[in-house]
Every structure is written in C-alpha cells, then in structure tokens.
N, C-alpha and C. Protein backbone atom coordinates (compact mmCIF):
# COMPACT_ATOMS: atom_id res chain seq x y z
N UNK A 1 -146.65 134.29 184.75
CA UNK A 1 -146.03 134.32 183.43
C UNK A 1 -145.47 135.71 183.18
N UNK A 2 -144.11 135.88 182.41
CA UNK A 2 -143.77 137.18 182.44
C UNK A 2 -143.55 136.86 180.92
N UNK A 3 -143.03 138.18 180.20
CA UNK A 3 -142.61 138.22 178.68
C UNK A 3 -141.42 137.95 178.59
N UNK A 4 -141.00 136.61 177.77
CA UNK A 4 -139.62 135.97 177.15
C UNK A 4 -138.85 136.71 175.97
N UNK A 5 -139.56 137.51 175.33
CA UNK A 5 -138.86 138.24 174.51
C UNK A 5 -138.90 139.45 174.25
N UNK A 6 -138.76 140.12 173.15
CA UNK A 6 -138.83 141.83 172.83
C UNK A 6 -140.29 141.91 172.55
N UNK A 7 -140.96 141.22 171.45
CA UNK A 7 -142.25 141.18 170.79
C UNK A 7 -143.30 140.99 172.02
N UNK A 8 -143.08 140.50 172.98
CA UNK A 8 -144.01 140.16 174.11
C UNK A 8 -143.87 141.25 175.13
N UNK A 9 -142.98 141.57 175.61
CA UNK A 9 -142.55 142.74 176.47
C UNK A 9 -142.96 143.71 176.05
N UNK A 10 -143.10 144.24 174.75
CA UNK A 10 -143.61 145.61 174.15
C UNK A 10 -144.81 145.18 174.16
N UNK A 11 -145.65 144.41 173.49
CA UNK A 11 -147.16 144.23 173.68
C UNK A 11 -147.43 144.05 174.87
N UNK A 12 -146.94 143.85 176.22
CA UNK A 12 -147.18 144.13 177.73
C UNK A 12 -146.65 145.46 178.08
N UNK A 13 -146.47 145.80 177.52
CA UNK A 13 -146.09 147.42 177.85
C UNK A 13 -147.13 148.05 176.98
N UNK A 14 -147.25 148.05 176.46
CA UNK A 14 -148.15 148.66 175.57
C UNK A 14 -149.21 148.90 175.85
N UNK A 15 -150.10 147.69 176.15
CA UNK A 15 -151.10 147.08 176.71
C UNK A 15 -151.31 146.98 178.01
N UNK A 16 -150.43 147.42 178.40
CA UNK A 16 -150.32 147.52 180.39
C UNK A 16 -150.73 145.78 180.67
N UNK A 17 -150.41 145.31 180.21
CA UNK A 17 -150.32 144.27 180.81
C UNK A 17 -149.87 143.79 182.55
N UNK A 18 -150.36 143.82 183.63
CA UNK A 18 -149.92 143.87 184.70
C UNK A 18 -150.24 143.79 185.81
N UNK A 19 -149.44 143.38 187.37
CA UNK A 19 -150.73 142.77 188.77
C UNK A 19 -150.07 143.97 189.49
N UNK A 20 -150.12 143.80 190.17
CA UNK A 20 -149.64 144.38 191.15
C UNK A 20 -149.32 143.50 192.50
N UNK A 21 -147.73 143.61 192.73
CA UNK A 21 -147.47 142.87 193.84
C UNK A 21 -146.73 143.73 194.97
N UNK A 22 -146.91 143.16 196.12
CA UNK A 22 -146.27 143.78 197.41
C UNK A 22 -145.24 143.97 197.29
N UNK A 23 -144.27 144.79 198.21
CA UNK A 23 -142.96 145.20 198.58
C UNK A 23 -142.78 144.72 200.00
N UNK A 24 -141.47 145.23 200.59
CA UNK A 24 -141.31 144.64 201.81
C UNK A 24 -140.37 146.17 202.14
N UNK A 25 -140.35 146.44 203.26
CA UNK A 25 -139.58 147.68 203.65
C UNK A 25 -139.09 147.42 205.40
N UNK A 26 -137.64 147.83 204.91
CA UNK A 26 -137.40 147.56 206.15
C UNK A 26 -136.73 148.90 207.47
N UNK A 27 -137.29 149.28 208.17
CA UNK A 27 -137.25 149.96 209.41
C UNK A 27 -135.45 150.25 209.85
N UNK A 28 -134.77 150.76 209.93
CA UNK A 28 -133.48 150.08 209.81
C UNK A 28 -132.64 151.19 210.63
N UNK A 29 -131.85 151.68 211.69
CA UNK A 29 -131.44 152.71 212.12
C UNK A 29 -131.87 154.44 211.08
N UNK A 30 -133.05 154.67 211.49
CA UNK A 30 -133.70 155.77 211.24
C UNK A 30 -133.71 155.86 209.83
N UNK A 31 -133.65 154.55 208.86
CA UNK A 31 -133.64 154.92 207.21
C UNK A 31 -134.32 153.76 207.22
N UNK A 32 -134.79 153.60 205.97
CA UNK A 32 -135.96 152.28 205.06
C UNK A 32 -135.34 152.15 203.94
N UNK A 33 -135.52 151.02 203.76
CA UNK A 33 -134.92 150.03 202.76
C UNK A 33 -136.17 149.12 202.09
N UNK A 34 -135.94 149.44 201.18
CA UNK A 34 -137.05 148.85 200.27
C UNK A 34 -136.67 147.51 199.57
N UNK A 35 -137.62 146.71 199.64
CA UNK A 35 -137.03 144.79 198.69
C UNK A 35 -138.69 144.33 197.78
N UNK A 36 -137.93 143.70 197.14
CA UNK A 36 -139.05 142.98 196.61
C UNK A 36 -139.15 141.50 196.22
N UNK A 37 -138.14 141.07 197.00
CA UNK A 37 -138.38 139.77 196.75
C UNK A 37 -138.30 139.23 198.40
N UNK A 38 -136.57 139.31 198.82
CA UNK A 38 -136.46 138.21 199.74
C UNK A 38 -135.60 139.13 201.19
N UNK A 39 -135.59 139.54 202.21
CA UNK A 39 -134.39 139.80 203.12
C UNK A 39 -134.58 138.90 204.30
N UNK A 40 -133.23 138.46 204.50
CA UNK A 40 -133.05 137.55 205.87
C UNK A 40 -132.17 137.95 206.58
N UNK A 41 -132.02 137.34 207.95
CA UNK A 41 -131.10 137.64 208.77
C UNK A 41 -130.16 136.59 208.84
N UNK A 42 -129.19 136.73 209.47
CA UNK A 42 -128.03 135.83 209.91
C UNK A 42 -127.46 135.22 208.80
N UNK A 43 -127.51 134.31 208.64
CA UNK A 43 -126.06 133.77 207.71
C UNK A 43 -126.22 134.15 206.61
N UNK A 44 -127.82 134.36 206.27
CA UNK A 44 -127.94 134.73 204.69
C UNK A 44 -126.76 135.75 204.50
N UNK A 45 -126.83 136.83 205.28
CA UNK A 45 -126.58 138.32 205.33
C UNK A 45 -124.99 137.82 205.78
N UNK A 46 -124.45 136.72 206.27
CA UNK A 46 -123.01 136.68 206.04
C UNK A 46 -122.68 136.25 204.78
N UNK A 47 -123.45 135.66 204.29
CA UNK A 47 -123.32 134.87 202.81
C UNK A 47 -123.03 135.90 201.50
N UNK A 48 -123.98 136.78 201.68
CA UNK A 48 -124.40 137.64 200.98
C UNK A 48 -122.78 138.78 201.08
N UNK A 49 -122.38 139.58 202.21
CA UNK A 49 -121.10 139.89 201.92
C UNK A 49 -119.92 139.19 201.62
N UNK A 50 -119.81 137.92 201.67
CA UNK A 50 -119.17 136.51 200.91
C UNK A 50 -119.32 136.94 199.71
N UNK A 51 -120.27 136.62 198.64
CA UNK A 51 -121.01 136.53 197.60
C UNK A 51 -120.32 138.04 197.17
N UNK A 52 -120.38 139.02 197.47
CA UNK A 52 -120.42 140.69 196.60
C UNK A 52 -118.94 140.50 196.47
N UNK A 53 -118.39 140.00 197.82
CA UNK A 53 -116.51 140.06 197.36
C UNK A 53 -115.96 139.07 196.68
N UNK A 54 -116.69 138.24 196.05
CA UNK A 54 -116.15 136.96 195.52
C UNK A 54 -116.23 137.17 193.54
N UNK A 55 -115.33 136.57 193.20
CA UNK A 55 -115.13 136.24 192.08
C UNK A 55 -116.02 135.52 191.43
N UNK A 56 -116.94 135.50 190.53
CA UNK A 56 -118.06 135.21 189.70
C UNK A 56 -117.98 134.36 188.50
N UNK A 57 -116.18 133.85 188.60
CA UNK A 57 -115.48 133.02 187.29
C UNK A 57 -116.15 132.15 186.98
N UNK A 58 -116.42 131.62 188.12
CA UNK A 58 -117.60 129.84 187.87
C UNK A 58 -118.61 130.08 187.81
N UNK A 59 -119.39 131.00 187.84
CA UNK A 59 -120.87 131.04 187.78
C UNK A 59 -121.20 131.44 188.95
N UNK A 60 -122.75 131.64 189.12
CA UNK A 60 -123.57 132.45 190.10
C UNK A 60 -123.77 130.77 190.96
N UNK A 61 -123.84 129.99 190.86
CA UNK A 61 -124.32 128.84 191.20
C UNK A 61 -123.27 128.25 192.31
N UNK A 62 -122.25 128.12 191.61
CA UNK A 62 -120.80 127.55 192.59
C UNK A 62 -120.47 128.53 193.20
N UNK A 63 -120.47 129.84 193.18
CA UNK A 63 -120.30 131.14 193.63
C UNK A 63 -121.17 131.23 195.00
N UNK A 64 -122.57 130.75 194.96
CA UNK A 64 -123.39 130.89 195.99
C UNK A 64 -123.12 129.15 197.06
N UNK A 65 -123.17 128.85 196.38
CA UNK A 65 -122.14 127.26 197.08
C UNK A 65 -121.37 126.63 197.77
N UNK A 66 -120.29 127.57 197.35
CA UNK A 66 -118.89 127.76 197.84
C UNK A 66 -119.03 128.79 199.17
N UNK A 67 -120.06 130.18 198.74
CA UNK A 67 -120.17 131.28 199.86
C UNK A 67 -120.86 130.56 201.03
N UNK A 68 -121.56 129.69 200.70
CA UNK A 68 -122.87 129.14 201.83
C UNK A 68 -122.11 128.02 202.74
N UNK A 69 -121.10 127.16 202.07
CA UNK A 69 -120.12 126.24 202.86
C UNK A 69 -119.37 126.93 203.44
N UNK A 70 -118.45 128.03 203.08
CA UNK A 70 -117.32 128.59 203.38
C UNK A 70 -117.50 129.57 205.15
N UNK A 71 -119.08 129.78 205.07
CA UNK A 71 -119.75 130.72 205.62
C UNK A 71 -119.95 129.65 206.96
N UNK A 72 -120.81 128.90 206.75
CA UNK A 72 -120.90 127.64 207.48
C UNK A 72 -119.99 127.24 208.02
N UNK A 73 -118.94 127.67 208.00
CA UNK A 73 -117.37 127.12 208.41
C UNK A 73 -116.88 127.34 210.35
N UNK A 74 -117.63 128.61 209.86
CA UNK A 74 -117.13 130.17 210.61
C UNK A 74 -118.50 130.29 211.17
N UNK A 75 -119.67 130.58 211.36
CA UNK A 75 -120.74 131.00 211.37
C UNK A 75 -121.03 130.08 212.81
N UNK A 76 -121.13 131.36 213.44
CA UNK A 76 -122.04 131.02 215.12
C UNK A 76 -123.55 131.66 214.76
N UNK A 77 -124.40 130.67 215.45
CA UNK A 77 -125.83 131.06 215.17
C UNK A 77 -125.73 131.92 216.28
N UNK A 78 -127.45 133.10 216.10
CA UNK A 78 -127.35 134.02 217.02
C UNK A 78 -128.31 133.54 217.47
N UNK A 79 -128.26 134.34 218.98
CA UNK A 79 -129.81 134.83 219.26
C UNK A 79 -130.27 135.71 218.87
N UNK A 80 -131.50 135.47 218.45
CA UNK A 80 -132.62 136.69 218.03
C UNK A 80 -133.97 136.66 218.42
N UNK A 81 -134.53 137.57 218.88
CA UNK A 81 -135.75 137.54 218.87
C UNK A 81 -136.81 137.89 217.99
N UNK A 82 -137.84 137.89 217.87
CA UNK A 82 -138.65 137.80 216.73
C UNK A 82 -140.56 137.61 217.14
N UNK A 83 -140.98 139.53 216.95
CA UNK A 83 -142.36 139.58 217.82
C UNK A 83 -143.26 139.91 216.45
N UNK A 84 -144.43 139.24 215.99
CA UNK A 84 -145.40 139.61 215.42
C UNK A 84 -146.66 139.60 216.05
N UNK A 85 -147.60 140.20 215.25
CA UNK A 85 -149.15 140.01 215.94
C UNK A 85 -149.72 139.28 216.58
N UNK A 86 -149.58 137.84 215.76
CA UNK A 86 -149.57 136.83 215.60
C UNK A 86 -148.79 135.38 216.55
N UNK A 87 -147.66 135.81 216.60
CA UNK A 87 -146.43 134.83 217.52
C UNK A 87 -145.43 135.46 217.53
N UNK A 88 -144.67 134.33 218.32
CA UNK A 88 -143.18 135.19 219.02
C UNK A 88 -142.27 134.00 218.74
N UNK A 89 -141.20 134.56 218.52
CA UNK A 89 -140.25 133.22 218.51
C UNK A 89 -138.16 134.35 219.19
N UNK A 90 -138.15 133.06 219.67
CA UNK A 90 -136.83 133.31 220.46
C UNK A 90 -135.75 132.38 220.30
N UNK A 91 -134.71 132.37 220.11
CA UNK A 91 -133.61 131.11 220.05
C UNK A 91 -132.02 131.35 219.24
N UNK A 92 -131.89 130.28 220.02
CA UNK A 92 -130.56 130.12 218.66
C UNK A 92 -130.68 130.12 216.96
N UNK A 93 -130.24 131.31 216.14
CA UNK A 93 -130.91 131.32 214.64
C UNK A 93 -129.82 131.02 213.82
N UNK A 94 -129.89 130.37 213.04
CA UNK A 94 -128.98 130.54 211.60
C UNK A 94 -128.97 131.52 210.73
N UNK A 95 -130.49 130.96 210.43
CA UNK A 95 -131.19 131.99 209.46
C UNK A 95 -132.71 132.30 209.98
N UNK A 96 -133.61 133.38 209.05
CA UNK A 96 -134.69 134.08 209.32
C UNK A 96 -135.20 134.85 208.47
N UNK A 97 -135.84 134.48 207.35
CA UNK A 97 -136.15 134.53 206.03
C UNK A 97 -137.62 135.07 206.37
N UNK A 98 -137.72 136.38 205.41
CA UNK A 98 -138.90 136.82 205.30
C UNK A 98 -138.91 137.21 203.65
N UNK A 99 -139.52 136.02 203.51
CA UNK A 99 -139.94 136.40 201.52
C UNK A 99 -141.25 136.33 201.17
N UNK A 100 -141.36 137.31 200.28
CA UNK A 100 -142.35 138.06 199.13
C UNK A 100 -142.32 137.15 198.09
N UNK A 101 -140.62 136.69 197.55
CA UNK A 101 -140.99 135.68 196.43
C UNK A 101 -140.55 134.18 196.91
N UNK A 102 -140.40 133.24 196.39
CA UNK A 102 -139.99 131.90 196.92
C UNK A 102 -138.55 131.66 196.79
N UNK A 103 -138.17 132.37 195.62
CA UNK A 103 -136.93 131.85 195.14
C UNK A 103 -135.59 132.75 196.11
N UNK A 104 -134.19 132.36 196.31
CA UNK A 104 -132.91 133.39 196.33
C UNK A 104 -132.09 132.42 195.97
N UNK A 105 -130.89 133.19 196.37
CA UNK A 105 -129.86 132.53 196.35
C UNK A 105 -129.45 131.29 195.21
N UNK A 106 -129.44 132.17 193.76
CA UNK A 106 -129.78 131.34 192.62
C UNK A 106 -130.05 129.85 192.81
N UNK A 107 -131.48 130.02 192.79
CA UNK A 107 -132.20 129.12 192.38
C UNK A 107 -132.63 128.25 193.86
N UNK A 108 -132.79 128.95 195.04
CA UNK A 108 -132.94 128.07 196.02
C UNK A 108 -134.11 128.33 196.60
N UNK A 109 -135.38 127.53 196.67
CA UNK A 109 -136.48 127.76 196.56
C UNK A 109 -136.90 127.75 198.39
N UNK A 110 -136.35 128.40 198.59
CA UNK A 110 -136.73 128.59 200.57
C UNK A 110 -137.61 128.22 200.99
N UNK A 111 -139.28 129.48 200.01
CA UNK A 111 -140.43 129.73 200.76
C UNK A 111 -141.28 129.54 199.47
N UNK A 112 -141.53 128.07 198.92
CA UNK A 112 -142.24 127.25 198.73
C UNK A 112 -144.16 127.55 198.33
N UNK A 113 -144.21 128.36 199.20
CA UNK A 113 -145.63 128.97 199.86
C UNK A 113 -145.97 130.23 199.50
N UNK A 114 -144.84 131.15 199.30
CA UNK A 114 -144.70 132.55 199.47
C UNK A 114 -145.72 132.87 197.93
N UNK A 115 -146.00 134.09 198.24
CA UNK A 115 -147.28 134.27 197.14
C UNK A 115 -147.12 135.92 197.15
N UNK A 116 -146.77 136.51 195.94
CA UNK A 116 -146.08 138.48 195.79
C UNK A 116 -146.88 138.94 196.05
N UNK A 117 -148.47 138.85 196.05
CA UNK A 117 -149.59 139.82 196.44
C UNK A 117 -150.65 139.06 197.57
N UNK A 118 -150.12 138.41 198.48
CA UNK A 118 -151.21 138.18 199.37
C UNK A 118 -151.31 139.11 200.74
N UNK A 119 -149.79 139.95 200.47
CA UNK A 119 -150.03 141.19 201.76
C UNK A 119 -149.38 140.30 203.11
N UNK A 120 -148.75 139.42 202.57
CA UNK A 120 -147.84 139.00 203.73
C UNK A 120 -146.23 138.52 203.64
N UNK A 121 -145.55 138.16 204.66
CA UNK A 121 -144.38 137.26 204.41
C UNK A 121 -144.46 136.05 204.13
N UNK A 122 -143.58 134.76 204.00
CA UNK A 122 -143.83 133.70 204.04
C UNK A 122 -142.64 133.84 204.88
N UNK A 123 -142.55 133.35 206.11
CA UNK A 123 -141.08 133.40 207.07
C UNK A 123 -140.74 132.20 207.13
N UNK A 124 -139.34 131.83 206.99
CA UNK A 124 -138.92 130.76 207.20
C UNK A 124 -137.68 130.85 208.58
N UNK A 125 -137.47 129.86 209.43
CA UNK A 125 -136.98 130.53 210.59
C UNK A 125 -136.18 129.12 210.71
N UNK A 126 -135.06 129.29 210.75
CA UNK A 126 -133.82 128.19 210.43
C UNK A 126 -133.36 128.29 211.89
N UNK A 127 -133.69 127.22 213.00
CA UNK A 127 -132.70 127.70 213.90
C UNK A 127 -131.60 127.18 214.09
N UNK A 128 -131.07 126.52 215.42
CA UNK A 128 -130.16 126.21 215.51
C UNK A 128 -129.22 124.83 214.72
N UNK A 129 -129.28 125.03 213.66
CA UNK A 129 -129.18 123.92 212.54
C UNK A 129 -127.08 124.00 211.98
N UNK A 130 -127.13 123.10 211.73
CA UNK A 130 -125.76 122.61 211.27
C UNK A 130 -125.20 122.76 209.81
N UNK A 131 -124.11 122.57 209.73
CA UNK A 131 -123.71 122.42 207.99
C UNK A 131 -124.45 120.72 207.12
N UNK A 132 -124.41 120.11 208.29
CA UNK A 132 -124.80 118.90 208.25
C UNK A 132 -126.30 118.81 207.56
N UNK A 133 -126.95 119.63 208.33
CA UNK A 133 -128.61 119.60 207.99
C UNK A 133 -128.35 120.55 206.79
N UNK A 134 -128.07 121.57 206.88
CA UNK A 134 -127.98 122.21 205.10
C UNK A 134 -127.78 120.99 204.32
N UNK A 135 -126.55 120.64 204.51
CA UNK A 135 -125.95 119.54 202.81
C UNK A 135 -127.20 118.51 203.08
N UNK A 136 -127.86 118.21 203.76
CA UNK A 136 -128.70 116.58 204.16
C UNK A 136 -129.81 117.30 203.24
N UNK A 137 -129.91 118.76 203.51
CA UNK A 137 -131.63 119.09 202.94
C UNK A 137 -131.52 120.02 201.63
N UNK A 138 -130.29 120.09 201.03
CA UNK A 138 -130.39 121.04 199.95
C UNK A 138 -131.14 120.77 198.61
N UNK A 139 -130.88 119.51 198.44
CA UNK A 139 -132.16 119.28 197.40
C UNK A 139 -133.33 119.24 197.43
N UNK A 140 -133.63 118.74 198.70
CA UNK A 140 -135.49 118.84 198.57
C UNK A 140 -135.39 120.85 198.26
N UNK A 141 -134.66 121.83 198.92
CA UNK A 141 -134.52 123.11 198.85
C UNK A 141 -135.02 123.60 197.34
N UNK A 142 -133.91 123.12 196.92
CA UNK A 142 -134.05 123.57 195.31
C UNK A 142 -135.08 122.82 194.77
N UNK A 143 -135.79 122.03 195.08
CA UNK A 143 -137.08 121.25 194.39
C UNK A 143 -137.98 122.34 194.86
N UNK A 144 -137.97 123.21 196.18
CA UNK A 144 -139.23 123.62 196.52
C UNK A 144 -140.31 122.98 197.54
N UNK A 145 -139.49 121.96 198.37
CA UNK A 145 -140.15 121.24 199.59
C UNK A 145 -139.79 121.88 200.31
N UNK A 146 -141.01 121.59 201.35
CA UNK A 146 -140.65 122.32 202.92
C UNK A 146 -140.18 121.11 203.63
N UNK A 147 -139.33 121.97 204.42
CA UNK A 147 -138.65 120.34 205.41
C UNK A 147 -139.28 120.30 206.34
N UNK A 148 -139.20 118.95 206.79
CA UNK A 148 -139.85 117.97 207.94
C UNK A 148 -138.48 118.10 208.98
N UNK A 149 -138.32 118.79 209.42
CA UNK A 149 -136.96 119.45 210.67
C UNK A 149 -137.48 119.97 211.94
N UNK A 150 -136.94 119.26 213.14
CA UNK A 150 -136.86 120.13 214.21
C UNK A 150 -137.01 121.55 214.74
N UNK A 151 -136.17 121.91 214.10
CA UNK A 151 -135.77 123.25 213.92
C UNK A 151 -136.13 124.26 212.70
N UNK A 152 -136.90 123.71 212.12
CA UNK A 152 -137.35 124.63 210.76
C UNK A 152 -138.84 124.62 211.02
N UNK A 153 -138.93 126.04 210.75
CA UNK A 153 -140.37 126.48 211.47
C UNK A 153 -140.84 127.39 210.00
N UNK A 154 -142.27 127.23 209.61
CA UNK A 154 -142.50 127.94 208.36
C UNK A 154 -143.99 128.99 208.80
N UNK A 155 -143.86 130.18 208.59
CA UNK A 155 -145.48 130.90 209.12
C UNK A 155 -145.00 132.21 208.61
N UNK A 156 -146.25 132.61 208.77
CA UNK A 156 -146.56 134.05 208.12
C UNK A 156 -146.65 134.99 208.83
N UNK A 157 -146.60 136.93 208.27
CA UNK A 157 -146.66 137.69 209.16
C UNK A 157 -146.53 139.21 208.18
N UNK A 158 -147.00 139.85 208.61
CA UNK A 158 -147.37 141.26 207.80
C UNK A 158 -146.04 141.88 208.16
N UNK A 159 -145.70 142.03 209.53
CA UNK A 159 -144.82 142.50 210.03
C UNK A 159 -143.83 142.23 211.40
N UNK A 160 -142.87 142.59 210.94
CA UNK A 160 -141.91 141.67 212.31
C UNK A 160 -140.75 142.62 213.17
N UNK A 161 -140.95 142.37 214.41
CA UNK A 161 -139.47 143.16 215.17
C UNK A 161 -138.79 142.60 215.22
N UNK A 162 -137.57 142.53 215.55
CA UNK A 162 -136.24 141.72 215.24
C UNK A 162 -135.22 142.31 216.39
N UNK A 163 -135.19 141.60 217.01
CA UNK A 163 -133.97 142.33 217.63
C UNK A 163 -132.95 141.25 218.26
N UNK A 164 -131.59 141.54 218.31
CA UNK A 164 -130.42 140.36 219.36
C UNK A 164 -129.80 141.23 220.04
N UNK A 165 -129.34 140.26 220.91
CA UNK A 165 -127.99 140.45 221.56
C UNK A 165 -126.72 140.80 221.25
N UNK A 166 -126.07 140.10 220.01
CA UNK A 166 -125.01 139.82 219.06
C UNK A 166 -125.18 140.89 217.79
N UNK A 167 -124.08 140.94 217.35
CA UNK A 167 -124.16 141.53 215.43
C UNK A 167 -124.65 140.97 214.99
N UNK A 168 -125.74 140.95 214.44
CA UNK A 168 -126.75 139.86 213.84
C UNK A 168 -126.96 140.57 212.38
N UNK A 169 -126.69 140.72 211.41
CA UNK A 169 -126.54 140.88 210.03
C UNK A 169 -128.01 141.02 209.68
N UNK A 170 -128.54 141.89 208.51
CA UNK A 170 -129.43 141.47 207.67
C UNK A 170 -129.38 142.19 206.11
N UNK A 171 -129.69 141.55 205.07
CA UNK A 171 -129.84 141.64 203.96
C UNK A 171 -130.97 141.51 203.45
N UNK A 172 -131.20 142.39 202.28
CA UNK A 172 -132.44 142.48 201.27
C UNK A 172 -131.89 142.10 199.77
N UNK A 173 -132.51 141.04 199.26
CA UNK A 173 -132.58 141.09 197.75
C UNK A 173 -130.62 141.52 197.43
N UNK A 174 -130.39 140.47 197.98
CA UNK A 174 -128.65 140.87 197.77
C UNK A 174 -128.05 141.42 197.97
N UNK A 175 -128.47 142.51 198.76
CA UNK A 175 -127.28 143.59 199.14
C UNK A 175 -127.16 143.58 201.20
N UNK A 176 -126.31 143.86 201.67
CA UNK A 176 -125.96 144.03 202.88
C UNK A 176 -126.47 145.14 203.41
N UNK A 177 -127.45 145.63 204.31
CA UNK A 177 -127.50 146.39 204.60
C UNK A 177 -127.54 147.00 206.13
N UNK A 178 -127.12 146.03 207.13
CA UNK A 178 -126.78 146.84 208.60
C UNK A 178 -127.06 145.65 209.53
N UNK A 179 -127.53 146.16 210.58
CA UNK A 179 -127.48 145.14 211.76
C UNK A 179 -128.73 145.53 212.43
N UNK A 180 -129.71 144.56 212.94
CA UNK A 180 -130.48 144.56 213.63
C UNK A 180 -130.30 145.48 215.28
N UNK A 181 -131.44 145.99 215.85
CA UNK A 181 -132.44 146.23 215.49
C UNK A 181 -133.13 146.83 214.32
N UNK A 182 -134.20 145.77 213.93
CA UNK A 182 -134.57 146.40 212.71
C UNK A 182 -136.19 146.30 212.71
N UNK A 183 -137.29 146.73 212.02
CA UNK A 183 -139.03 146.25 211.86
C UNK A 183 -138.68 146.17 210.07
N UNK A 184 -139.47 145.09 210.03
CA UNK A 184 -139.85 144.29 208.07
C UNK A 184 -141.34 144.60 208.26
N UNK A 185 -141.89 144.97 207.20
CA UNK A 185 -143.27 145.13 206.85
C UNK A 185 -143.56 145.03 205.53
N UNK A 186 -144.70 144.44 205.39
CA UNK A 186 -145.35 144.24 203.67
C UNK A 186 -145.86 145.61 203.49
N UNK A 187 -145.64 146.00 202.50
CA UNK A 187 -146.88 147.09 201.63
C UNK A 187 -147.64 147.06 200.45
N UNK A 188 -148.99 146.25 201.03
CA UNK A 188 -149.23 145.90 199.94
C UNK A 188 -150.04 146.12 198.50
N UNK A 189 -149.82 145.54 197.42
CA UNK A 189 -149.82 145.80 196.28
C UNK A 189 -149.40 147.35 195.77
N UNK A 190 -148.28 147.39 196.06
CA UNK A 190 -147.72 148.64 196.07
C UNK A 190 -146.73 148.86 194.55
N UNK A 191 -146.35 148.18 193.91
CA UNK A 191 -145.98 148.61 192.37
C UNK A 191 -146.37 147.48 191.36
N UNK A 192 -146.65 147.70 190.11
CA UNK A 192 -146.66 146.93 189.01
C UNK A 192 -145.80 145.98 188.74
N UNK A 193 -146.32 144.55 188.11
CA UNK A 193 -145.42 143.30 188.09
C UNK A 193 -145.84 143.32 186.26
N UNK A 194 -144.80 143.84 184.76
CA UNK A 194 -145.32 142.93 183.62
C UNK A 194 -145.31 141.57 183.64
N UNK A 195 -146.56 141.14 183.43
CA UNK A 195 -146.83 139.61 182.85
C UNK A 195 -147.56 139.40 181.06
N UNK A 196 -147.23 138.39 181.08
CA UNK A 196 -147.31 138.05 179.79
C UNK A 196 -148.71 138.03 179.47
C-alpha cells in the first residue's frame, strides 16, 4: 500500500512510515547503473529506444504497443548467455528480464512472483519466441499469469553474467543504457519504500 493523496503522504513522511526494498545495479563497461524496478535485455532494450523517440499523442499504452509490434517486425533474437550460482542458460533470446518489481512496460505484469525485498531477481527468460506467441499470450501478461510455453522459463537469482556474441541491448527502468557484456546484482534492502 502506498499514500493516494497529500494528507496520507505527509503523515507517512512524518511518521516514517516505511520498508525497505532492494535495488538492482548493473556492472556495465567500467560504470554501474542503478534500477529499481525492472532491466532486461534484448527486445525490451530495442523497445525501449522505440518508446523514448516516439510520440506520446495516444497515450503511454498504444505508445508501448505500437513500439513492441513495430520492434517485433525487425527484431532477430540473440544469443546470449546467462551464468548464475545457481544455473546456466544459453540460446536463442528475445527477451531476459530481471525484475525487482512485477510490473513494466505500462501495465505489463512479466514477473508475477517478483517480491522488492526478498534479495533476489525474479528472471523471466523469453527465448526463441515469435510475434505470434507475444499477441497469443498478452493477456494472460497483463492479468499477471505465468505462461505455460516452451520457451518461457521463470527462476530466480541474486546475480547474473550476461554475455553474447551479437549487439545485444540492455535497459533499466526505461532508459537505454549500453550493450552487454554486463553483471546485474540485487542489493539488498538498500533504500526506503513510503507506504501507507
């Protein structure tokens, strides 16, 4: 629960009202990049420079819609690799979602699971998937189901290496920020969340 208005927000401020949830930081040609919700690789991160150059006339909604089809058009999956403690994964990727919160891409509920202070990712790992399987699965998406797919793999991980072959894009929390090789890591409970 967070504060809906002025009267609630000041009595959570006031009152310190507050949890503390993780960050995510990412390793990135000799600089760090800090997120707090969501960064992925591959198409997100083509989507996402789609999205910053695009016109916002229709809304954030058709805006992200239009970027995610248009993207899909054009969009060769990569290879990437992908080493945690835990497991390894290798293949043809679309996408490669490591979120802190559940939600992006107004209103598209990825990672279902994902929880801001448990000190991990919730990874979602899209591989070699079609425009076809997007449009087939976008609603259960935005409901917040995990799909029953081949190719859609859901698990957790504190921290991850990343590396391809190809320009393989990645983005944090909306913004573009470089090309893999890159390391993602949780830090956790590392700043204040107001709640109501």
């Amino acid at each position: 629960k967070v504060p809906t208005n002025m009267t609630d927000m000041f009595e959570a401020v006031s009152q310190e009202k507050c949890s503390k949830i993780d960050i995510g930081v990412i390793d990135l040609e000799n600089r760090k990049h800090y997120f707090l919700n969501i960064a992925d690789i591959g198409i997100g991160a083509e989507v996402v420079k789609r999205v910053n150059k695009s016109t916002k006339l229709f809304g954030s909604n058709v805006t992200f819609f239009t970027a995610i089809a248009r993207t899909f058009l054009t969009y060769k999956n990569q290879d990437v690799k992908c080493h945690t403690d835990h497991w390894d994964y290798e293949g043809k990727t679309n996408s490669l979602v490591m979120a802190n919160g559940k939600y992006f891409g107004s209103g598209m509920c990825i990672a279902p699971k994902a929880d801001l202070s448990d000190g991990q990712f919730s990874v979602v790992i899209s591989g070699d998937i079609t425009i076809k399987d997007y449009l087939k699965n976008i609603k259960k998406i935005k409901r917040g189901e995990e799909l029953t797919h081949s190719k859609v793999e859901y698990k957790t991980a504190s921290k991850l290496d990343l590396t391809s072959t190809e320009s393989c894009g990645i983005e944090a929390d909306g913004e573009f920020i470089g090309y893999m090789p890159a390391s993602i890591s949780v830090v956790p409970k590392k700043i204040n969340l107001l709640t109501a």
